[in-house]
Protein backbone atom coordinates (compact mmCIF):
# COMPACT_ATOMS: atom_id res chain seq x y z
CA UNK A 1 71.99 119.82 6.76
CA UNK A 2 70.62 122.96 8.72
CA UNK A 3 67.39 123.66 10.02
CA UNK A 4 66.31 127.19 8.97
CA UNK A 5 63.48 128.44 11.20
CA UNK A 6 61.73 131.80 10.76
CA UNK A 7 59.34 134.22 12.33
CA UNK A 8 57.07 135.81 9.83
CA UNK A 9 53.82 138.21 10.38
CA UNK A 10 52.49 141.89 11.01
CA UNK A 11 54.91 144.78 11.71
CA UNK A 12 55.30 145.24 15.39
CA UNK A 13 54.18 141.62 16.72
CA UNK A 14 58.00 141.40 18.20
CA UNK A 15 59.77 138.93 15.45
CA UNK A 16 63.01 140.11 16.14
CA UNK A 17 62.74 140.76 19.66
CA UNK A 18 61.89 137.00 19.77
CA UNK A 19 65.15 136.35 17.30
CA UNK A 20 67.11 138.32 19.95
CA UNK A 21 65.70 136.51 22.96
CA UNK A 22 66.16 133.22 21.66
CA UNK A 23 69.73 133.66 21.33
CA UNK A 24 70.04 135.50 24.40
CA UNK A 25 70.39 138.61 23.27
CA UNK A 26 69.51 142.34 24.17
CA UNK A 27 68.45 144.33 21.17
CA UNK A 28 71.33 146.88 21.87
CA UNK A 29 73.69 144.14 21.11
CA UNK A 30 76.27 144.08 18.52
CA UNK A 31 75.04 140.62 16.49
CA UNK A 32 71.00 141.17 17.49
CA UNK A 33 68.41 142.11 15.14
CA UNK A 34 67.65 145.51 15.23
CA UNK A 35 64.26 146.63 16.93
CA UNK A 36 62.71 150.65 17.57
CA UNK A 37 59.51 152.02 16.46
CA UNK A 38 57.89 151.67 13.10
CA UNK A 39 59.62 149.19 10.76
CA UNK A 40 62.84 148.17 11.34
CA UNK A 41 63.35 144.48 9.28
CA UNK A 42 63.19 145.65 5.58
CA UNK A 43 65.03 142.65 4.29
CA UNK A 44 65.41 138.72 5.46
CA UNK A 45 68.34 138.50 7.28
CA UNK A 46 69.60 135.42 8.63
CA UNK A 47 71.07 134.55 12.22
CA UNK A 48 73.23 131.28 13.82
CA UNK A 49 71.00 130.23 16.87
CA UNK A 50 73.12 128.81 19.91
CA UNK A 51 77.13 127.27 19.71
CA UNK A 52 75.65 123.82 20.43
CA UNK A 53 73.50 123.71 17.67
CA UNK A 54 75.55 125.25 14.56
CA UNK A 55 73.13 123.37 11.97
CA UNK A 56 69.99 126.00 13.45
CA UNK A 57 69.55 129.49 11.68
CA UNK A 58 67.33 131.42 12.51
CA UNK A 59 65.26 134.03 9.84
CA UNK A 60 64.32 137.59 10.80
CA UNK A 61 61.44 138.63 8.32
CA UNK A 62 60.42 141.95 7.29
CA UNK A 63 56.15 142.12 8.19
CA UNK A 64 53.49 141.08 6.08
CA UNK A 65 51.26 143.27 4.73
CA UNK A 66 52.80 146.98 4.74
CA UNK A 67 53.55 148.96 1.69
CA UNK A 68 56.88 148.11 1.59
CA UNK A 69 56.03 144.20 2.03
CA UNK A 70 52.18 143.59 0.69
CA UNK A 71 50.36 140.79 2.15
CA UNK A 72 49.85 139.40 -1.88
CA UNK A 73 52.41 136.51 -2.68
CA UNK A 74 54.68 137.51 0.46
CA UNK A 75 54.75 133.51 1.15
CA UNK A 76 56.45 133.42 -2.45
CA UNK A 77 58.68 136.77 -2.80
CA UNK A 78 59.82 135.55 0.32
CA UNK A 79 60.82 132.37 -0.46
CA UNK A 80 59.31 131.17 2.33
CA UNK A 81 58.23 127.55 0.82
CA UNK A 82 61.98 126.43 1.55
CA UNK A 83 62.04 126.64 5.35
CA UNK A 84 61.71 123.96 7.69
CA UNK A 85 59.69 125.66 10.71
CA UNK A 86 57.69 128.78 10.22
CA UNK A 87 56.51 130.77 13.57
CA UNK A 88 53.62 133.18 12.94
CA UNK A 89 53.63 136.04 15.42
CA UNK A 90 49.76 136.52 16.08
CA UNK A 91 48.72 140.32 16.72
CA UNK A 92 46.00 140.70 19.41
CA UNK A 93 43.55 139.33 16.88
CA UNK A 94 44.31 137.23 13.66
CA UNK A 95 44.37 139.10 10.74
CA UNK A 96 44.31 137.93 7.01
CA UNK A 97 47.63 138.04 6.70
CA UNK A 98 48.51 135.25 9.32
CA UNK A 99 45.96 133.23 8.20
CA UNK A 100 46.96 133.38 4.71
CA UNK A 101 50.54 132.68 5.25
CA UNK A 102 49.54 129.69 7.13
CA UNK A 103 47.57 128.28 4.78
CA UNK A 104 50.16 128.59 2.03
CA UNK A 105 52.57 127.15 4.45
CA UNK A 106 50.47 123.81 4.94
CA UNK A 107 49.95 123.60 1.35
CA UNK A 108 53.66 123.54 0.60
CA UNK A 109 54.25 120.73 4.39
CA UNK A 110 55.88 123.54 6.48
CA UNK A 111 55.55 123.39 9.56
CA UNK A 112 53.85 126.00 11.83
CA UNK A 113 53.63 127.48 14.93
CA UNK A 114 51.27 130.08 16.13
CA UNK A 115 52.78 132.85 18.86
CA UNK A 116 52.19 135.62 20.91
CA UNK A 117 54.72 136.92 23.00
CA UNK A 118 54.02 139.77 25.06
CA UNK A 119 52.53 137.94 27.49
CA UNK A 120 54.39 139.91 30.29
CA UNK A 121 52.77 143.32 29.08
CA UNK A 122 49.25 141.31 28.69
CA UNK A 123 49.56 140.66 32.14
CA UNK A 124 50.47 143.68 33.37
CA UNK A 125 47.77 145.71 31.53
CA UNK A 126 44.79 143.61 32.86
CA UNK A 127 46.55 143.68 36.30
CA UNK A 128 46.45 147.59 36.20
CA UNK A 129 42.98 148.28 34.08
CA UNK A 130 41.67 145.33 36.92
CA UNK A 131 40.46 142.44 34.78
CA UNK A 132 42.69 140.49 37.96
CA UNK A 133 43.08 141.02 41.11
CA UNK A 134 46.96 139.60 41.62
CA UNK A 135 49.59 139.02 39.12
CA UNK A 136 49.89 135.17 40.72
CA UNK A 137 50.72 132.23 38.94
CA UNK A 138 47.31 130.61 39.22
CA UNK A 139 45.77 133.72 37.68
CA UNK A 140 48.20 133.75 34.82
CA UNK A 141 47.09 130.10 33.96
CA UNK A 142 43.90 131.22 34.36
CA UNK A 143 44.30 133.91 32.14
CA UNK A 144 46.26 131.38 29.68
CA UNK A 145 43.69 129.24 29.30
CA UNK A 146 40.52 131.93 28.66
CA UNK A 147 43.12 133.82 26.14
CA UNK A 148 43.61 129.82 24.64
CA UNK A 149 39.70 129.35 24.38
CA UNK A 150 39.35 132.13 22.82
CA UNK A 151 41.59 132.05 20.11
CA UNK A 152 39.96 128.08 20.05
CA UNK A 153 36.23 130.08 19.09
CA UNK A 154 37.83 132.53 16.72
CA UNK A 155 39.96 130.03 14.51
CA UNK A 156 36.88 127.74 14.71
CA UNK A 157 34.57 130.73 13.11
CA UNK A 158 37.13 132.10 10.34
CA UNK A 159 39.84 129.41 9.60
CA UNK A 160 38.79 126.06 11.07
CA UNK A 161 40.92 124.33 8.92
CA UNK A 162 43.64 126.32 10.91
CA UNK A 163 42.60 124.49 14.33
CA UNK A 164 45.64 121.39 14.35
CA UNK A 165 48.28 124.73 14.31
CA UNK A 166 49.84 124.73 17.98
CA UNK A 167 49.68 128.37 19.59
CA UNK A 168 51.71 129.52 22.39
CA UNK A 169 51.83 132.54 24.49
CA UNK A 170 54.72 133.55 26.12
CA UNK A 171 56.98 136.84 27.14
CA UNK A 172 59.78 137.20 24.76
CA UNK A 173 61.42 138.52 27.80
CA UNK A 174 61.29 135.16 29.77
CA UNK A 175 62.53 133.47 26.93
CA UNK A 176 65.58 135.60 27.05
CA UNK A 177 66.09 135.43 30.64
CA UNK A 178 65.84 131.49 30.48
CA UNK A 179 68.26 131.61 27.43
CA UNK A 180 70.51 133.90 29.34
CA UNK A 181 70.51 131.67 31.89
CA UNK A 182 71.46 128.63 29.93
CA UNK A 183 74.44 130.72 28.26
CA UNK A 184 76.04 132.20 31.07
CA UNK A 185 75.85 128.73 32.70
CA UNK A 186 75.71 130.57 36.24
CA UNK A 187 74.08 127.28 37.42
CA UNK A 188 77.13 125.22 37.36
CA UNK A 189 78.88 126.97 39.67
CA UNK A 190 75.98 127.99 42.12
CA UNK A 191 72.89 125.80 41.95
CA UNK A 192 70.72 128.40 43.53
CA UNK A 193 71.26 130.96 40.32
CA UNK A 194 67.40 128.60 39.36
CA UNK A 195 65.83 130.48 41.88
CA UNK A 196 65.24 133.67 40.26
CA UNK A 197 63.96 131.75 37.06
CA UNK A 198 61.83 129.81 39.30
CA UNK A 199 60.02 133.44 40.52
CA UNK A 200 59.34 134.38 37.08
CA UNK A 201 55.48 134.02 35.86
CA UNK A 202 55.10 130.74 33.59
CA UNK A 203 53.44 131.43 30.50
CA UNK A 204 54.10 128.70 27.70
CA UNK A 205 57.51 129.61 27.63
CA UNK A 206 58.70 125.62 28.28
CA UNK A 207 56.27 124.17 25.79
CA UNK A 208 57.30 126.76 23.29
CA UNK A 209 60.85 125.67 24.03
CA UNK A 210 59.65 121.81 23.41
CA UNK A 211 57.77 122.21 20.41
CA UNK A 212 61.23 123.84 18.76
CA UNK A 213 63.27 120.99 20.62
CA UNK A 214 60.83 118.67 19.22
CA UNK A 215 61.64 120.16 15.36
CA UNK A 216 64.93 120.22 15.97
CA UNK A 217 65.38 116.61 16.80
CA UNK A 218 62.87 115.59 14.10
CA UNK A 219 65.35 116.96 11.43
CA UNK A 220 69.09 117.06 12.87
CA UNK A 221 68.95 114.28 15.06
CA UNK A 222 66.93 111.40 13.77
CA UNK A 223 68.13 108.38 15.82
CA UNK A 224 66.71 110.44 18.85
CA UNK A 225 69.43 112.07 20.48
CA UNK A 226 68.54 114.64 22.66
CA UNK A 227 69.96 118.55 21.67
CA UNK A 228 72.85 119.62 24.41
CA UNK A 229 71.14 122.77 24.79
CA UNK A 230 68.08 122.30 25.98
CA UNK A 231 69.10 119.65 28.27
CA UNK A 232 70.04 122.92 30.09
CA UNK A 233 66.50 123.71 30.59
CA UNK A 234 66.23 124.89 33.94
CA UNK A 235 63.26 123.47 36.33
CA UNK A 236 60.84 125.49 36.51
CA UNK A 237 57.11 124.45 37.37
CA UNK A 238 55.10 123.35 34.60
CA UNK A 239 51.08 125.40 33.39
CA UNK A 240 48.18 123.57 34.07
CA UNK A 241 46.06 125.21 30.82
């Protein structure tokens, strides 16, 4: 009974840096998915998740709609009708391809979830080019919810039957420091080792991390029992967007 979860979309939206950071890994590591310029992932390759949760896999997917891997029947020649949570890395702008593979997702009841996860270089880019004038917390939920509104108009223009999808934006690089954290279980031995976490810049790192909890109890653990591993969670303050 395992849970196979997968990222899927264009080359270069940071699927396997996201594989990597959810198991709290660099990409110079021995077991993480490779990542460097131009395409990397040529073939599905499959990875175990975290120790406490041995029935997750997570599925590193070459991107849609190159000339190695066409956009036409990738949902199929992929297989990907027999996974149990598809995440579709969004580009700056949603393209055919992720709209497509969504739709043939629904039509086949697989779950999706829409993400973007550079975040952190988002940020940093309208900081320096001066769209905002501090890189504070309010003005990243600020940001958060204008980049959430508009993805709202655009969906509601060109795929409004695409609306229900959850989307979440978040820094891959969070999620691997938070996942790091969790592993190295620092925080059992000093309490303070939250702090740094606490300083980091919220995106929708935590509700990202809930919505997979949230699949992950829906399928391995019926009766309701909450998964070890995100009990780990550390506190960190919750985005107002």
């Amino acid at each position: 009974n395992y849970l196979n979860i997968a990222t899927v979309g264009h080359v270069k939206t940071g699927k396997s840096t996201l594989i990597n950071s959810l198991r709290g890994l660099r990409a110079t590591h021995p077991l993480g998915a490779p990542v460097g310029v131009g395409e990397v992932t040529t073939e599905a390759k499959c990875y175990d998740f975290h120790e406490t949760l041995p029935n997750v896999k997570l599925y590193d997917f070459p991107g849609a709609g190159t000339i190695s891997h066409p956009e036409e029947n990738y949902f199929f020649r992929n297989g990907l009708c027999f996974l149990d949570v598809i995440i579709v890395m969004l580009q700056a702008t949603m393209c055919v391809e992720e709209i497509n593979l969504t739709r043939d997702a629904i039509r086949y009841n697989v779950p999706v979830i829409f993400v973007r996860s550079k975040m952190d270089s988002i940020f940093d880019d309208m900081y320096h080019d001066e769209k905002i004038n501090d890189k504070s917390q309010e003005t990243a939920n600020q940001v958060l919810r204008e980049l959430k509104e508009k993805h709202r108009r655009y969906v509601s223009e060109h795929a409004k039957d695409l609306l229900h999808v959850p989307i979440y934006h978040i820094s891959s690089r969070s999620v691997y420091k938070i996942m790091d954290f969790i592993n190295s279980r620092v925080y059992e031995t000093n309490p303070e080792a939250a702090v740094s976490l606490q300083r980091l810049i919220n995106f929708e790192e935590r509700q990202f991390f809930e919505e997979l909890l949230t699949r992950t109890e829906e399928r391995l653990t019926p009766g309701g029992r909450r998964v070890s591993l995100y009990n780990d969670f550390p506190t960190t303050s919750r985005n107002e967007t």
